[in-house]
Protein backbone atom coordinates (compact mmCIF):
# COMPACT_ATOMS: atom_id res chain seq x y z
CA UNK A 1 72.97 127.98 76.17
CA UNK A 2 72.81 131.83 75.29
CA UNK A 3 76.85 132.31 75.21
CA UNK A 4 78.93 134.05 77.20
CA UNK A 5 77.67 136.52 79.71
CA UNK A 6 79.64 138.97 81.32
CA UNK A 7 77.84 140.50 84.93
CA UNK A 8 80.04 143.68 85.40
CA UNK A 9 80.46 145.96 88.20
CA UNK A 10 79.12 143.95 91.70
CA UNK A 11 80.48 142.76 94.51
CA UNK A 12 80.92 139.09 95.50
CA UNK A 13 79.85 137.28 98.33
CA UNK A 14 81.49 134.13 97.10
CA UNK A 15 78.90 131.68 99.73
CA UNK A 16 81.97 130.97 101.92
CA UNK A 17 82.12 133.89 103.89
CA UNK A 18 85.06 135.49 102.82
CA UNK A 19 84.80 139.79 102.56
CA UNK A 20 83.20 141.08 99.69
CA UNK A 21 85.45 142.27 96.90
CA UNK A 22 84.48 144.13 93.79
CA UNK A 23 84.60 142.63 90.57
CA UNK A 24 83.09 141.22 87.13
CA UNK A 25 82.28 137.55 86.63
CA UNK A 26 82.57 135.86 83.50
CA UNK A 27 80.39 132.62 82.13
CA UNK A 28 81.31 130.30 79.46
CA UNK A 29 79.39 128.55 76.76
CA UNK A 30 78.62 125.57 79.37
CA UNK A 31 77.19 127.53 81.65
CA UNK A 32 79.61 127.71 84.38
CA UNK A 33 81.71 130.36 86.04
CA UNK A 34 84.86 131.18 83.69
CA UNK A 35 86.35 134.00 85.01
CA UNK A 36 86.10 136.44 88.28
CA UNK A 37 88.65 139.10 87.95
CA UNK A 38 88.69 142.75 88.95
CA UNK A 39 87.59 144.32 85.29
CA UNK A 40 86.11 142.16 82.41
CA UNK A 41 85.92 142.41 78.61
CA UNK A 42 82.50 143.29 77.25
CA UNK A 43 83.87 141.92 74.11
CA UNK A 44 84.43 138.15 74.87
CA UNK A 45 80.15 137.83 76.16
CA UNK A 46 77.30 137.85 74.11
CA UNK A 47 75.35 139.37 76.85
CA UNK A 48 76.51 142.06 79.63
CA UNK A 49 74.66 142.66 82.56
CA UNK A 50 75.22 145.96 84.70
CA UNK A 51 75.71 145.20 88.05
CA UNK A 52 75.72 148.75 89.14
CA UNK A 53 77.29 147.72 92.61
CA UNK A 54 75.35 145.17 93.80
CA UNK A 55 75.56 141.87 95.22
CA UNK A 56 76.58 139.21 92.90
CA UNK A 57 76.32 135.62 95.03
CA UNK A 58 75.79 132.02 94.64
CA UNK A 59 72.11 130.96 94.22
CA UNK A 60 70.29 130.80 97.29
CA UNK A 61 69.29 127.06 98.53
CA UNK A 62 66.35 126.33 100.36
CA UNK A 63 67.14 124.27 103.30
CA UNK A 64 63.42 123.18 103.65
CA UNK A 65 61.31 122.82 100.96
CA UNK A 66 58.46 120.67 99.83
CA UNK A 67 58.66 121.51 95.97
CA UNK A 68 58.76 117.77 95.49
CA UNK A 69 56.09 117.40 92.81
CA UNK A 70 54.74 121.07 92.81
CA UNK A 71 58.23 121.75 90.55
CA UNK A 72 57.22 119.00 88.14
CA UNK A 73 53.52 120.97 87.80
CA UNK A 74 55.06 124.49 87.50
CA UNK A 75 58.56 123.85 86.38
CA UNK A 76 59.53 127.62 86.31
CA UNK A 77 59.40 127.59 89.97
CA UNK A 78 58.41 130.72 90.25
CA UNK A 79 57.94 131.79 93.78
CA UNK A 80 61.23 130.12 94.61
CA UNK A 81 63.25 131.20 91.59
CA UNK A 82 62.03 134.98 92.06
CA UNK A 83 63.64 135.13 95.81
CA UNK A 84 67.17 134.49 94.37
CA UNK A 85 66.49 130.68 95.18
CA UNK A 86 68.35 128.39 92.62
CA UNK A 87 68.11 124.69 94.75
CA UNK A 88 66.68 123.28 97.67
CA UNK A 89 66.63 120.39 100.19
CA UNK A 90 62.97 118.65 99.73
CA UNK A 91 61.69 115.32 101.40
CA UNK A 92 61.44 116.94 104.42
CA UNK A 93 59.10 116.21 107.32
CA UNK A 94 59.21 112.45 106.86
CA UNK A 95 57.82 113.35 103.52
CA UNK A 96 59.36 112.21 99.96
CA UNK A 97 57.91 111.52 96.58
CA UNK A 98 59.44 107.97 97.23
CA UNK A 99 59.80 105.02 97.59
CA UNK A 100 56.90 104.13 96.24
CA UNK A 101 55.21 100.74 96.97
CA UNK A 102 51.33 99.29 96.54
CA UNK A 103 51.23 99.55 100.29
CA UNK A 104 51.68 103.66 99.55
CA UNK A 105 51.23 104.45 95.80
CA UNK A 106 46.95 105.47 95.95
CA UNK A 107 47.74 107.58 99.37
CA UNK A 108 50.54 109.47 97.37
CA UNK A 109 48.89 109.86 94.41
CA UNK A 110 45.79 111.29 96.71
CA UNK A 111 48.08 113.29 98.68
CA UNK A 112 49.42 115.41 95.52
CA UNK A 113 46.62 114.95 93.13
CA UNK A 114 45.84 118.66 93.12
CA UNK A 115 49.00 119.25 90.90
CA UNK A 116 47.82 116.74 87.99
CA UNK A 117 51.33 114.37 87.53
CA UNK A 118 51.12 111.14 87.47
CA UNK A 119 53.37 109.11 89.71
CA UNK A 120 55.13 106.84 87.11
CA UNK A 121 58.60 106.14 89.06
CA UNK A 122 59.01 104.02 92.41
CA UNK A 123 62.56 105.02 93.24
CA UNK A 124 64.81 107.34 94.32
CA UNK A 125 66.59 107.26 90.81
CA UNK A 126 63.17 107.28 88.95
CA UNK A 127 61.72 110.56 90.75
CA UNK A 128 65.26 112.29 90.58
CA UNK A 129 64.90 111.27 86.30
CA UNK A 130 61.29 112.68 86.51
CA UNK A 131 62.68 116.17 87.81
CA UNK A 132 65.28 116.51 84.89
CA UNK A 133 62.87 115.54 82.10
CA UNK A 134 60.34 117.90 83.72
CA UNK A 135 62.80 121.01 82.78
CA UNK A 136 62.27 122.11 87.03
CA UNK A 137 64.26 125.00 86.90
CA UNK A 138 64.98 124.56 90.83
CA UNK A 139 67.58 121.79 91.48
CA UNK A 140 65.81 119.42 94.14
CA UNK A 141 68.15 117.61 96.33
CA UNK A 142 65.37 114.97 97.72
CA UNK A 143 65.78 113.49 101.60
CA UNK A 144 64.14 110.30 101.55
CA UNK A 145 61.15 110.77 104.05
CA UNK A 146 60.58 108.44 107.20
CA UNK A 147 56.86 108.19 106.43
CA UNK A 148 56.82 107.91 102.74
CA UNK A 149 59.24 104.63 103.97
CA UNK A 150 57.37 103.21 106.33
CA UNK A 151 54.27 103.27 104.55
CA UNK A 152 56.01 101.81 101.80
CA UNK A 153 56.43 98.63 103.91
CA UNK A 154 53.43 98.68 106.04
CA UNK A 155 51.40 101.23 104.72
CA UNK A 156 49.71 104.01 106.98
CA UNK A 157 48.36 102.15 110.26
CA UNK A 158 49.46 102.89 113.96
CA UNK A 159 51.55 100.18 115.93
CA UNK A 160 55.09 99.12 115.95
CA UNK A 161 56.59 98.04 112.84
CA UNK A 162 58.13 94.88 113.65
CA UNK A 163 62.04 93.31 113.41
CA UNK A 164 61.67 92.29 109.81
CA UNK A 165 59.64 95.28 108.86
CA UNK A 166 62.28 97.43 110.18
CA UNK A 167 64.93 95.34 108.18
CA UNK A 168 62.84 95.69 105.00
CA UNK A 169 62.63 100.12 105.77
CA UNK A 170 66.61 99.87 106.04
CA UNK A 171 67.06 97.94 103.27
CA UNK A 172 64.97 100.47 100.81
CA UNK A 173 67.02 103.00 102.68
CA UNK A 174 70.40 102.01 101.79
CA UNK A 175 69.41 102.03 97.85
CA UNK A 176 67.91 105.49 98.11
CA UNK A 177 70.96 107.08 99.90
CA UNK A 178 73.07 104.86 96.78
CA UNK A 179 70.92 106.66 94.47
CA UNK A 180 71.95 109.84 95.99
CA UNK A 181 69.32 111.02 98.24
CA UNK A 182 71.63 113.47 100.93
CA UNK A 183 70.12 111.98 104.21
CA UNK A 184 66.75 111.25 105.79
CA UNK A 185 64.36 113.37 107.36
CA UNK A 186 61.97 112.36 110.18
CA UNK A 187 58.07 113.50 110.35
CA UNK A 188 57.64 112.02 114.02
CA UNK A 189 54.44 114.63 114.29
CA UNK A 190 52.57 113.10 111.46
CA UNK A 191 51.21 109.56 110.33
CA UNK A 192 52.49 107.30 110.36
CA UNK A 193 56.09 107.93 111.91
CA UNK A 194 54.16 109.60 114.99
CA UNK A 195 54.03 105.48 115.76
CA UNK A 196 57.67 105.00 115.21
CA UNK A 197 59.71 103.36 118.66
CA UNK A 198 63.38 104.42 119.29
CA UNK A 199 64.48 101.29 117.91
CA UNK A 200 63.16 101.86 114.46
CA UNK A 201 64.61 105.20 114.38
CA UNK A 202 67.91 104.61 115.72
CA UNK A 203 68.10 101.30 113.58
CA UNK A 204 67.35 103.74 110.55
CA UNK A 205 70.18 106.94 111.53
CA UNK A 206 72.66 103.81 112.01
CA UNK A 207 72.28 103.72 108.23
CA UNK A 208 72.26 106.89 107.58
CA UNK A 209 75.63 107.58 109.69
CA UNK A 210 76.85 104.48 107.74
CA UNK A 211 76.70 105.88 104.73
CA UNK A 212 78.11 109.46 106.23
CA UNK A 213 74.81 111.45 105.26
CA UNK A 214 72.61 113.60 107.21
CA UNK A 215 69.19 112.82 109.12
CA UNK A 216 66.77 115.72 109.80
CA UNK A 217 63.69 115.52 111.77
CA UNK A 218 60.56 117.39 112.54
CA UNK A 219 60.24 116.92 116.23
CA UNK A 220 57.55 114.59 118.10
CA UNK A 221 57.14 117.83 119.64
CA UNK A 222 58.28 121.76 119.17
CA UNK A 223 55.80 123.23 122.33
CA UNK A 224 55.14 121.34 125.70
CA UNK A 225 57.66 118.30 124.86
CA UNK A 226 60.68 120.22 122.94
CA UNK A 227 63.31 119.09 125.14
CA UNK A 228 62.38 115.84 125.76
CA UNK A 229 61.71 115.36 122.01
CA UNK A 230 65.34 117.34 121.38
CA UNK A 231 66.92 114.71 123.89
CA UNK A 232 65.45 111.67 122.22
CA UNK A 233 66.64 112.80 118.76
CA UNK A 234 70.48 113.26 120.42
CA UNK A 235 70.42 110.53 122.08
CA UNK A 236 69.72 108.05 119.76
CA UNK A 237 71.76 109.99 117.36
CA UNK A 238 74.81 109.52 119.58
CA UNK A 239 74.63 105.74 120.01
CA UNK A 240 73.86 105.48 116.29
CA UNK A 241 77.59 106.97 114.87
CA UNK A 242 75.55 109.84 113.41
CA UNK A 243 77.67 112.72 112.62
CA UNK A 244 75.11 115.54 111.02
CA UNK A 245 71.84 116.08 112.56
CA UNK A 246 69.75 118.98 111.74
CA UNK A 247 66.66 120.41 113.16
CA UNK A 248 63.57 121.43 110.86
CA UNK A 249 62.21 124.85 111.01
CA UNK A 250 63.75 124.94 114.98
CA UNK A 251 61.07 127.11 116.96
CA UNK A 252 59.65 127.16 120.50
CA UNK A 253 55.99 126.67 120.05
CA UNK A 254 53.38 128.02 122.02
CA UNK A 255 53.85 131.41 124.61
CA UNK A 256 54.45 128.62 127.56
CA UNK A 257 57.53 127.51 126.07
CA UNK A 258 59.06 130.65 124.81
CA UNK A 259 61.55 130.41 127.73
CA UNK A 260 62.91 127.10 126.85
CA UNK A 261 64.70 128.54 124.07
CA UNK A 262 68.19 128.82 126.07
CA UNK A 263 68.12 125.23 127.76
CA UNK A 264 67.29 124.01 123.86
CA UNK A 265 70.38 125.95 123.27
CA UNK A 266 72.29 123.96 126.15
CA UNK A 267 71.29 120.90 124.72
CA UNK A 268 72.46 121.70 121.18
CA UNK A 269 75.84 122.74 122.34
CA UNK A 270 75.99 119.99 124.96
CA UNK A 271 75.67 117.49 121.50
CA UNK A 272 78.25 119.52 119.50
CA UNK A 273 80.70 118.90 122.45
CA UNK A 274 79.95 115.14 122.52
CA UNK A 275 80.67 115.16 118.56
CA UNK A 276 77.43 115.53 116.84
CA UNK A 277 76.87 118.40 114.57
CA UNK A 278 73.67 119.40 114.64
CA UNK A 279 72.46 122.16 113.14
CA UNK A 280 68.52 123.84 112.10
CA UNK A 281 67.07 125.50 109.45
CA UNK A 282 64.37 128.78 110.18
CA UNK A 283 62.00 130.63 108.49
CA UNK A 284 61.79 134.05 109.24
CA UNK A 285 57.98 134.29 110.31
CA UNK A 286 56.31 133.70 113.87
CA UNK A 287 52.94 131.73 111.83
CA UNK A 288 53.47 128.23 111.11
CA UNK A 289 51.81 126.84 108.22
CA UNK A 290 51.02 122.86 107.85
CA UNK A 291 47.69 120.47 107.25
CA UNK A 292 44.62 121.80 109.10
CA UNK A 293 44.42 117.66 110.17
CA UNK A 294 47.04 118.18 112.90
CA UNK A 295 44.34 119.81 115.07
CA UNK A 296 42.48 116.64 115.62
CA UNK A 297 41.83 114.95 119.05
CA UNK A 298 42.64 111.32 120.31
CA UNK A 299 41.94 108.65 117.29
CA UNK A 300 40.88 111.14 114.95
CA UNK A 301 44.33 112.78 114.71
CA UNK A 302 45.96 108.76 114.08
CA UNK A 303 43.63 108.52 110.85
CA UNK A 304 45.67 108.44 107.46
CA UNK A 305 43.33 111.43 105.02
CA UNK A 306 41.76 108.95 103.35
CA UNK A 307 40.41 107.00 106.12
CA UNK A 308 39.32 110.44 107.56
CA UNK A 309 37.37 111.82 104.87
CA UNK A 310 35.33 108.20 104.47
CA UNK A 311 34.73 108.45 108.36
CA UNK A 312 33.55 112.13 107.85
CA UNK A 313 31.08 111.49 105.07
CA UNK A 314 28.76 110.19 107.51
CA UNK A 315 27.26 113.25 108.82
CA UNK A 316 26.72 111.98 112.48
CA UNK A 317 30.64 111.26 112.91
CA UNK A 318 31.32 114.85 111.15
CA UNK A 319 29.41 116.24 113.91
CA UNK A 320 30.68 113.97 116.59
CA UNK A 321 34.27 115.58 115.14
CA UNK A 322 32.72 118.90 115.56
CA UNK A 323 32.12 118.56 119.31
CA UNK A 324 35.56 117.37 120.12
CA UNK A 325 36.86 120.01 118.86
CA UNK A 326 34.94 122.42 120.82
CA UNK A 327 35.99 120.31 123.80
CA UNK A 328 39.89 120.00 123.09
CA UNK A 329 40.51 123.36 121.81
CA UNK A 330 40.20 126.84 123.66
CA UNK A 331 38.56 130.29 122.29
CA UNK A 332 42.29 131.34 121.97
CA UNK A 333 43.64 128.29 119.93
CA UNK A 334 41.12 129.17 117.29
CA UNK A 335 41.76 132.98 117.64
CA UNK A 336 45.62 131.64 116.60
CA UNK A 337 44.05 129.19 113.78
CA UNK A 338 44.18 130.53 109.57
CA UNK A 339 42.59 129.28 106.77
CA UNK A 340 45.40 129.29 104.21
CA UNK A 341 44.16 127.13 101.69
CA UNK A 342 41.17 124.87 101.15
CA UNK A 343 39.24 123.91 98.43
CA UNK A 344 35.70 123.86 99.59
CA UNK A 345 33.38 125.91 98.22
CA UNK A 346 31.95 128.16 101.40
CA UNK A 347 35.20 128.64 103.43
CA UNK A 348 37.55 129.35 99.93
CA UNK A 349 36.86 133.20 100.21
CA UNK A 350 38.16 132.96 104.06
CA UNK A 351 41.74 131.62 102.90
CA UNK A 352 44.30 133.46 104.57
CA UNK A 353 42.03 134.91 107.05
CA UNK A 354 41.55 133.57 110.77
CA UNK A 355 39.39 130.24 110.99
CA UNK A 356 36.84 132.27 113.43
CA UNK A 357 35.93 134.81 110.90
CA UNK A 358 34.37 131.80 108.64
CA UNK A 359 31.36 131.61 111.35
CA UNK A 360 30.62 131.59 115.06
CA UNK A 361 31.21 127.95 115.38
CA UNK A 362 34.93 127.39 114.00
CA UNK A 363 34.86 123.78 115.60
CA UNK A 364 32.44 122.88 112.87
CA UNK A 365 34.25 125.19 110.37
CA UNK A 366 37.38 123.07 110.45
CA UNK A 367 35.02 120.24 110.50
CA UNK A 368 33.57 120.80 107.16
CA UNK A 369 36.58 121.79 105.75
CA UNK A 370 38.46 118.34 106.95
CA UNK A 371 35.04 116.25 105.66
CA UNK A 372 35.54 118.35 102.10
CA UNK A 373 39.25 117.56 101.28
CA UNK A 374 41.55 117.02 104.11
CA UNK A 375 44.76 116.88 101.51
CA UNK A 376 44.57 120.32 100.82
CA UNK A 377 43.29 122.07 103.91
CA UNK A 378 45.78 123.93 105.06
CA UNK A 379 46.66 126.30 108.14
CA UNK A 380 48.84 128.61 109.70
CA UNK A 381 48.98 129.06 113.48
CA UNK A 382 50.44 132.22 115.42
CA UNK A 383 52.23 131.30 118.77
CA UNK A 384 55.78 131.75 118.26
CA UNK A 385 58.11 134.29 119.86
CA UNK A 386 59.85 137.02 117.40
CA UNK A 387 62.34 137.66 119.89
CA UNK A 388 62.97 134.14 119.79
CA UNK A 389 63.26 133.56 116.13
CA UNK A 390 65.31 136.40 115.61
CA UNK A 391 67.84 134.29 118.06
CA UNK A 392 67.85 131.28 116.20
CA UNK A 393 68.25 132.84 112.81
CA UNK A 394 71.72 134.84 114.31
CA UNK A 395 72.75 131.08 115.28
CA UNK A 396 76.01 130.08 113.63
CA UNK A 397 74.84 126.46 112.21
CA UNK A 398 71.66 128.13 111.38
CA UNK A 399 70.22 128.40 107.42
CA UNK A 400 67.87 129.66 105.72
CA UNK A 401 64.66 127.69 104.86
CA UNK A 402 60.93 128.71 103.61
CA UNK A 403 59.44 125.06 104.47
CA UNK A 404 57.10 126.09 101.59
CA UNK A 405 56.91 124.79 97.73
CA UNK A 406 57.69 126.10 94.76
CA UNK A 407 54.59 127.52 93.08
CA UNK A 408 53.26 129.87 89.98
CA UNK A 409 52.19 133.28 90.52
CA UNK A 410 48.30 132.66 90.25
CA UNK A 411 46.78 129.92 92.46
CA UNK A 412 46.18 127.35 90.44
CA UNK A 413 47.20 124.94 93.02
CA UNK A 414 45.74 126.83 96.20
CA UNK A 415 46.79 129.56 98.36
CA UNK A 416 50.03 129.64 100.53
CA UNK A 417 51.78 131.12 103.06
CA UNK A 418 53.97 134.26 102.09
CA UNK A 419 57.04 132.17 102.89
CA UNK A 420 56.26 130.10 99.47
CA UNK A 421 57.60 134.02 97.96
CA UNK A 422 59.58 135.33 100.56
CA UNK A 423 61.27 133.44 102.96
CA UNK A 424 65.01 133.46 102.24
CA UNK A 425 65.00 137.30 101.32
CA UNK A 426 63.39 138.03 104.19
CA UNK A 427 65.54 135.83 105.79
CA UNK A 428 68.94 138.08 104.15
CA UNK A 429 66.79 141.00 105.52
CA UNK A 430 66.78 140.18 109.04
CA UNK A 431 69.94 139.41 109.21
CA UNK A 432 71.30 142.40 107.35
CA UNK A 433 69.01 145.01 110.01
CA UNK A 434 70.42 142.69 112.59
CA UNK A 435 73.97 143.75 111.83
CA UNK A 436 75.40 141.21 110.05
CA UNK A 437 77.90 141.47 107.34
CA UNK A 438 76.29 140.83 103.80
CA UNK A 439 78.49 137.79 103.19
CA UNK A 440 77.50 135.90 106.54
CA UNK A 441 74.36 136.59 105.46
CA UNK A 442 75.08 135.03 101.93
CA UNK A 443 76.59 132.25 103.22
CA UNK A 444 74.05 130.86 105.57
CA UNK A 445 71.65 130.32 102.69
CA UNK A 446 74.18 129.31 100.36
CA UNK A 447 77.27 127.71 101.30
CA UNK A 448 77.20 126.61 104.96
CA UNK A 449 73.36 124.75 103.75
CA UNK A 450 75.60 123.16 100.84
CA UNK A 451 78.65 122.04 103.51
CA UNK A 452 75.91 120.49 105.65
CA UNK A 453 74.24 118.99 103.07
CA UNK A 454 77.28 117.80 101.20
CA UNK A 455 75.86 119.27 97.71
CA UNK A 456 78.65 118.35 94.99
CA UNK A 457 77.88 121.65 92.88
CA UNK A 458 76.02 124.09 94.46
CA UNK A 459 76.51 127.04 97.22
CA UNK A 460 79.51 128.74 95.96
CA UNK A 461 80.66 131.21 93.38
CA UNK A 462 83.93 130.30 91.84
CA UNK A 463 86.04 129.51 88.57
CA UNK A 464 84.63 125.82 87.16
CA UNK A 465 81.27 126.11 89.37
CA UNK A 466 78.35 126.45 87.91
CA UNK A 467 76.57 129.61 87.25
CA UNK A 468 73.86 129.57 89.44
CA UNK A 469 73.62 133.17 90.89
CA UNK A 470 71.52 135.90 92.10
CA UNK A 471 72.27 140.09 91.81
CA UNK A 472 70.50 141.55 95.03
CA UNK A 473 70.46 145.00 95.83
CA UNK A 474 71.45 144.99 100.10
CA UNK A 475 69.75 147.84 100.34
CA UNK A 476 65.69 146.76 99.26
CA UNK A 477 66.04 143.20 99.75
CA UNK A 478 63.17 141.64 101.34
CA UNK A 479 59.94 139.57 101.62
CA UNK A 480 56.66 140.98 101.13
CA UNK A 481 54.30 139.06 100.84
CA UNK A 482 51.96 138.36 103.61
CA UNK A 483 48.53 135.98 104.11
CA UNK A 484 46.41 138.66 102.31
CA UNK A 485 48.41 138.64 99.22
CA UNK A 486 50.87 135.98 99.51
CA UNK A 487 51.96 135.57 95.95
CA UNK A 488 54.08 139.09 96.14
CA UNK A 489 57.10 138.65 94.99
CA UNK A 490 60.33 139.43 97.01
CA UNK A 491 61.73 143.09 96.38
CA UNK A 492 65.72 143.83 95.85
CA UNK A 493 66.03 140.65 93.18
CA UNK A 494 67.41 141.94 90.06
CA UNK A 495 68.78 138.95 88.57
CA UNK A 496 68.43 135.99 89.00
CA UNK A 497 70.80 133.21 86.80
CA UNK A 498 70.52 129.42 85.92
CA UNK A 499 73.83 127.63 84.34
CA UNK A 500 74.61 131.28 82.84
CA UNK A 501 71.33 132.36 81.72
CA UNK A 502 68.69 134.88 82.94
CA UNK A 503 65.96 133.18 84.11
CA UNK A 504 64.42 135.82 86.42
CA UNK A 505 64.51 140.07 86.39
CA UNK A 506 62.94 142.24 88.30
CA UNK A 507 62.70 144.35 85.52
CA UNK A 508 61.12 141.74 82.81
């Protein structure tokens, strides 16, 4: 610890909600908040900060990341750190760094081999020790994913998992959320919980709501199928004793759905009335961003990435791939289709540009690409209404999340989408030009994510808490980066503070 620091002359949004009032704030030697009082005394703090009338607030939280082992690689956490972000909800998708089993240990170690760490722990416990002794400067609150547990019992192959296999994923379950895991997210897009029954899920949330925690999911479907795949999750929710559910990343996908938007709505409040609380996270950006891999047609798109990059060694089945593709997907799907990162060697100068500026045949671009290193192809695709997420974001039981990982500012570990830098200040941002008072918008990336979540010490600014804060000027907050230079880092971030210390200026 540095000492006392003394951050003068700002005004609090404490994370709760509550009108801004002006004041100075106080740390003590153990790094939490000591005092927050109207004046303070430059003379009791080793180190004064002016605030010069901004924003003094709790440390942003992520409500979607995927920082899971990309903040053990580059501990400073840069791109999250720099956007005022101080913690964040990972495991999301169906995806956690655990449990780990021989029936999923060589696809997870394949899966994040590109950031060089060993996975030495199999639980919950033993990843949550690996984060301390790796210094992460982000705190990672870890969901235990749905397909990191399933294939830790029967590994990555379609069908049903059967009664005792289901009793063996709820057993593993119960430690993790003992070991302090917050909830458990679904992946029901992605291998292998795209195979997943009702009864497996709602034999899994029954856990979950025993042990009062949260379950989020990434819908079987956010386009064609939302409402039936929004139904499903309430449903089964209901009849389970869940009490928190929460949607990932909540969008209408695809310009033929944009209207569904208000019966989505219907449904949500329908649930609230019945006694669910659900709520959703958003990033501010109409481009998603996820593995190139979900593209694929029929059987190719239920192939684990191992499986798929054997199959596509064989030239003949690459090209078989190829010609699928140009079957299944239209001129204007590929028109919608980035390269955001990949590692192979003729496509890598066409990341962040669209996938039909690689070459006139973009079937057989993504083809190559997959065949190279499906793991860290990566893609963004346009199709989402602005009018639409601007909605969502204004949504009382909405927060803030980048569904992006914590990275350093080169690209040592690929390209990424400019929510990895920007996403919850551009997040403020809207909400600020969209009228809203500065501490709403504080609160729905600070406190309301840590109410939902049930974090024990994070999301609010107060006496005894810990000093995990961010100065932000209202005025020049924002995101900027964007797919050609993605690595920008957020403007309107002056300070940024971890347990009482600087750990990120705008001027340094």
């Amino acid at each position: 610890m540095t000492g006392k620091l003394l951050i003068e002359n700002v005004w609090l949004a404490d994370g709760t909600g509550a009108p801004l009032r002006k004041c100075a704030c106080l740390t003590d030697d153990s790094g939490r908040i000591a005092s927050i009082e109207k004046g303070g005394s430059a003379c009791a703090a080793e180190t004064v900060v002016a605030g010069n009338g901004k924003i003094l607030a709790p440390g942003f939280i992520d409500a979607h990341g995927h920082s899971d082992i990309s903040a053990l690689a580059s501990p400073e956490c840069f791109s999250k750190i720099s956007q005022g972000v101080t913690a964040e909800i990972c495991g999301n998708c169906g995806l956690s760094a655990f449990p780990v089993t021989p029936e999923n240990r060589s696809h997870l170690e394949e899966l994040y081999a590109n950031y060089g760490k060993t996975i030495a722990w199999s639980s919950c416990a033993g990843y949550r020790e690996a984060v301390r002794n790796a210094g992460a400067l982000l705190d990672l609150y870890p969901l235990c994913g749905h397909n990191t547990l399933r294939a830790a019992v029967r590994g990555y192959g379609e069908g049903e998992a059967s009664a005792e296999e289901i009793s063996k994923m709820c057993g593993l379950l119960d430690e993790i959320l003992e070991q302090g895991a917050p909830g458990l997210s679904f992946g029901l897009l992605y291998t292998p919980g795209v195979f997943a029954t009702p009864g497996e899920i709602g034999a899994l949330m029954t856990r979950v709501a025993g042990a009062g925690k949260i379950c989020t999911a990434h819908l079987r479907s956010e386009g064609d199928r939302l409402l039936e795949s929004v139904s499903e999750m309430i449903e089964l929710a209901l009849e389970a004793g869940l009490k928190r559910f929460h949607i990932s990343h909540m969008k209408t996908a695809g310009k033929a759905n944009f209207h569904k938007l208000a019966p989505l709505l219907g449904l949500i409040d329908e649930a609230r009335n019945r006694g669910l609380e659900i709520s959703c996270d958003r990033y501010p950006y109409t481009e998603s961003m996820t593995q190139l891999s979900v593209i694929l047609p029929g059987a190719w798109g239920k192939m684990d990435d191992g499986t798929l990059k054997r199959t596509l060694a064989d030239p003949e089945n690459l090209l078989r791939l190829a010609e699928e593709l140009r079957r299944s997907r239209t001129p204007e799907e590929w028109e919608r289709c980035r390269i955001v990162s990949c590692t192979h060697p003729k496509y890598r100068a066409f990341q962040g540009k669209k996938i039909t500026a690689a070459g006139p045949d973009p079937a057989l671009t993504a083809a190559e690409i997959l065949a190279f290193d499906p793991v860290n192809a990566q893609a963004a695709f346009s199709g989402m209404s602005e009018e639409n997420m601007r909605r969502i974001i204004q949504l009382p039981y909405c927060v803030g999340g980048s569904d992006g990982n914590a990275l350093p500012p080169d690209r040592r570990f690929g390209a990424s989408h400019p929510r990895a830098f920007g996403a919850l200040a551009k997040f403020v941002r809207l909400l600020l030009d969209m009228g809203s008072s500065p501490e709403n918008a504080v609160r729905k990336v600070t406190g309301l994510t840590a109410e939902l979540f049930s974090l024990p010490d994070a999301g609010l600014a107060a006496p005894g808490r810990r000093a995990d804060m961010v100065l932000f000027d209202p005025d020049t907050i924002d995101g900027n980066a964007d797919f050609s230079a993605p690595e920008t880092p957020a403007s309107g971030i002056a300070y940024v503070f971890k347990n009482g210390e600087i750990v990120y200026s705008s001027r340094s």
